[in-house]
Protein backbone atom coordinates (compact mmCIF):
# COMPACT_ATOMS: atom_id res chain seq x y z
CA UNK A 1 8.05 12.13 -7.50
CA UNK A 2 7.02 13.97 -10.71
CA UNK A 3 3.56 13.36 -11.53
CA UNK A 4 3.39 13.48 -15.07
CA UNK A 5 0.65 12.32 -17.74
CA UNK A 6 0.93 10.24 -20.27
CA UNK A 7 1.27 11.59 -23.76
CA UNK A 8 -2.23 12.35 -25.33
CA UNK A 9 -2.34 9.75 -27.94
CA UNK A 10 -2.17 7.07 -25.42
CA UNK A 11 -4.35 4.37 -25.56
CA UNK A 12 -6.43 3.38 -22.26
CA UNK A 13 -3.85 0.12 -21.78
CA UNK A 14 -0.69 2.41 -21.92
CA UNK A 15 -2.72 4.91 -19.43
CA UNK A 16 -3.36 1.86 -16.98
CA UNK A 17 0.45 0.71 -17.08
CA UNK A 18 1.80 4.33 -16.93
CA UNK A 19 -0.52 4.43 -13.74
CA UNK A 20 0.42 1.65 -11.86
CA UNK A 21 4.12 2.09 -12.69
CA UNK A 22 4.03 5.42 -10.86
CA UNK A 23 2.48 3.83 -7.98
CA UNK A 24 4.60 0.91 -7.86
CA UNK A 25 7.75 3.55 -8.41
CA UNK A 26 6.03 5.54 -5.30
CA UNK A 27 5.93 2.45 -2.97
CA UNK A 28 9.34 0.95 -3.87
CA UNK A 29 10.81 4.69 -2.73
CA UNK A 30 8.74 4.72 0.19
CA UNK A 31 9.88 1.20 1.64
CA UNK A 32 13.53 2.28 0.38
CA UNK A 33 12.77 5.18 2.63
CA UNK A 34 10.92 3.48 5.44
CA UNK A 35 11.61 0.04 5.11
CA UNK A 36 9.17 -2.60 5.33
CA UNK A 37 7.31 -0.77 8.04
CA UNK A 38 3.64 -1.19 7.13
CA UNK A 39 3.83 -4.35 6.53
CA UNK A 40 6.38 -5.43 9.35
CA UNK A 41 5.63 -2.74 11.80
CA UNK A 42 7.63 -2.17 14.61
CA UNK A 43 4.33 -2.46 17.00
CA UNK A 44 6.13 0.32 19.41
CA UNK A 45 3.14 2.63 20.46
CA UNK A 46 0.78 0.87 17.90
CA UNK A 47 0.37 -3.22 18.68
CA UNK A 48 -1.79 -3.55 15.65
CA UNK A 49 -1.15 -6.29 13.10
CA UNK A 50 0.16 -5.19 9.89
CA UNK A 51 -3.23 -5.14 8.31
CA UNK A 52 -5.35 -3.57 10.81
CA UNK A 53 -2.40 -0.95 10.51
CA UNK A 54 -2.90 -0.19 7.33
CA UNK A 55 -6.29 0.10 7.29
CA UNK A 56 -6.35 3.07 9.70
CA UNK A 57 -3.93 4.94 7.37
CA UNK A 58 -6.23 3.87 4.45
CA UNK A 59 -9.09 5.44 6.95
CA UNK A 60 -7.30 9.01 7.25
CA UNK A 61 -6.33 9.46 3.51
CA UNK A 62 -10.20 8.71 2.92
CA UNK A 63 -10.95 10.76 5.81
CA UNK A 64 -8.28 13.75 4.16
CA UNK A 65 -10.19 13.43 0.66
CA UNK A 66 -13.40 13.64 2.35
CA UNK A 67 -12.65 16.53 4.00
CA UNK A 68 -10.47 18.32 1.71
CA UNK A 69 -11.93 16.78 -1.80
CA UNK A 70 -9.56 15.81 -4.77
CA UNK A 71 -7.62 18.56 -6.11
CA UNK A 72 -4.10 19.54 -6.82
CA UNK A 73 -3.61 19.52 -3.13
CA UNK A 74 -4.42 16.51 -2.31
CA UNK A 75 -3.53 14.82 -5.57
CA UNK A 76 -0.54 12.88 -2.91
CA UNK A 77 -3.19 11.64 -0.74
CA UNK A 78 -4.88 9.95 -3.84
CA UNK A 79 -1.41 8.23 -4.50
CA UNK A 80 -0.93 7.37 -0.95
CA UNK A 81 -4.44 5.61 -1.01
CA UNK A 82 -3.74 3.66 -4.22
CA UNK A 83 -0.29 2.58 -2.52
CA UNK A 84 -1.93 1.38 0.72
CA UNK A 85 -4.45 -0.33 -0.95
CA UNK A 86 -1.87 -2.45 -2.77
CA UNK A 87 -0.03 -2.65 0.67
CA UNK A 88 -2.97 -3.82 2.02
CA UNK A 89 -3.39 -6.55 -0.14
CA UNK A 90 0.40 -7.62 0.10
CA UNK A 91 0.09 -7.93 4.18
CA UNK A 92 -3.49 -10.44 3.95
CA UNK A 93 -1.55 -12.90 1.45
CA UNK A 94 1.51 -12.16 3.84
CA UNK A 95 -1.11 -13.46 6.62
CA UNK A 96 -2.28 -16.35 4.47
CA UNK A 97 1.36 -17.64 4.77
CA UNK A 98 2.31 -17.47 7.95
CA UNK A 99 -0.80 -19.47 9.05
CA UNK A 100 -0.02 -22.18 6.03
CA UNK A 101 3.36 -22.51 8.02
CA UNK A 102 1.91 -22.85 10.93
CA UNK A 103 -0.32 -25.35 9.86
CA UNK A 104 2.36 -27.08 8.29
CA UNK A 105 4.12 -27.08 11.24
CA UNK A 106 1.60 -28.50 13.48
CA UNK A 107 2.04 -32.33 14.67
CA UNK A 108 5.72 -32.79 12.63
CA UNK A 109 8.20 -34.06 15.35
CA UNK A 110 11.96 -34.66 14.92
């Protein structure tokens, strides 16, 4: 991904749509890449729900800018805890679902 600015006259709206368009563009590559995997995890090695998951990764890109600060380096790491933050928030209304349809389910008989 080229991470470009916007152009200097831009006002703080375009800045906040150019923004999240380059992290939505970043996570729609990465599940083309990966597939659903953070929030549908294969739960190999790793039995944690999708959620709990995600917040360990969100825990070692936070640990990664503590460490290593924000700078061109670690600019990625930024993007990658943007992405899992929205990821994050994608697998707890995933959650809320599956126990509505559970709910639903409960006490209907054929």
């Amino acid at each position: 991904m080229i991470m470009n600015n916007w152009h200097p006259d831009a006002d703080m709206q375009d800045k906040i749509k150019f923004e999240c368009r380059m992290i939505s563009d970043l996570l729609c590559q990465k599940n083309e890449s990966y597939g659903d995997s953070a929030c549908s995890p294969l739960q190999i090695f790793s039995k944690l729900e999708a959620d709990d998951a995600i917040c360990a990764r969100i825990d070692d890109k936070l640990s990664r800018i503590a460490n290593r600060g924000l700078n061109g380096d670690t600019e990625d790491t930024l993007f990658d805890l943007i992405g899992y933050l929205v990821l994050l928030q994608i697998a707890r209304k995933d959650q809320v679902k599956e126990k509505t349809k559970e709910m639903d389910l409960n006490g209907v008989g054929c």
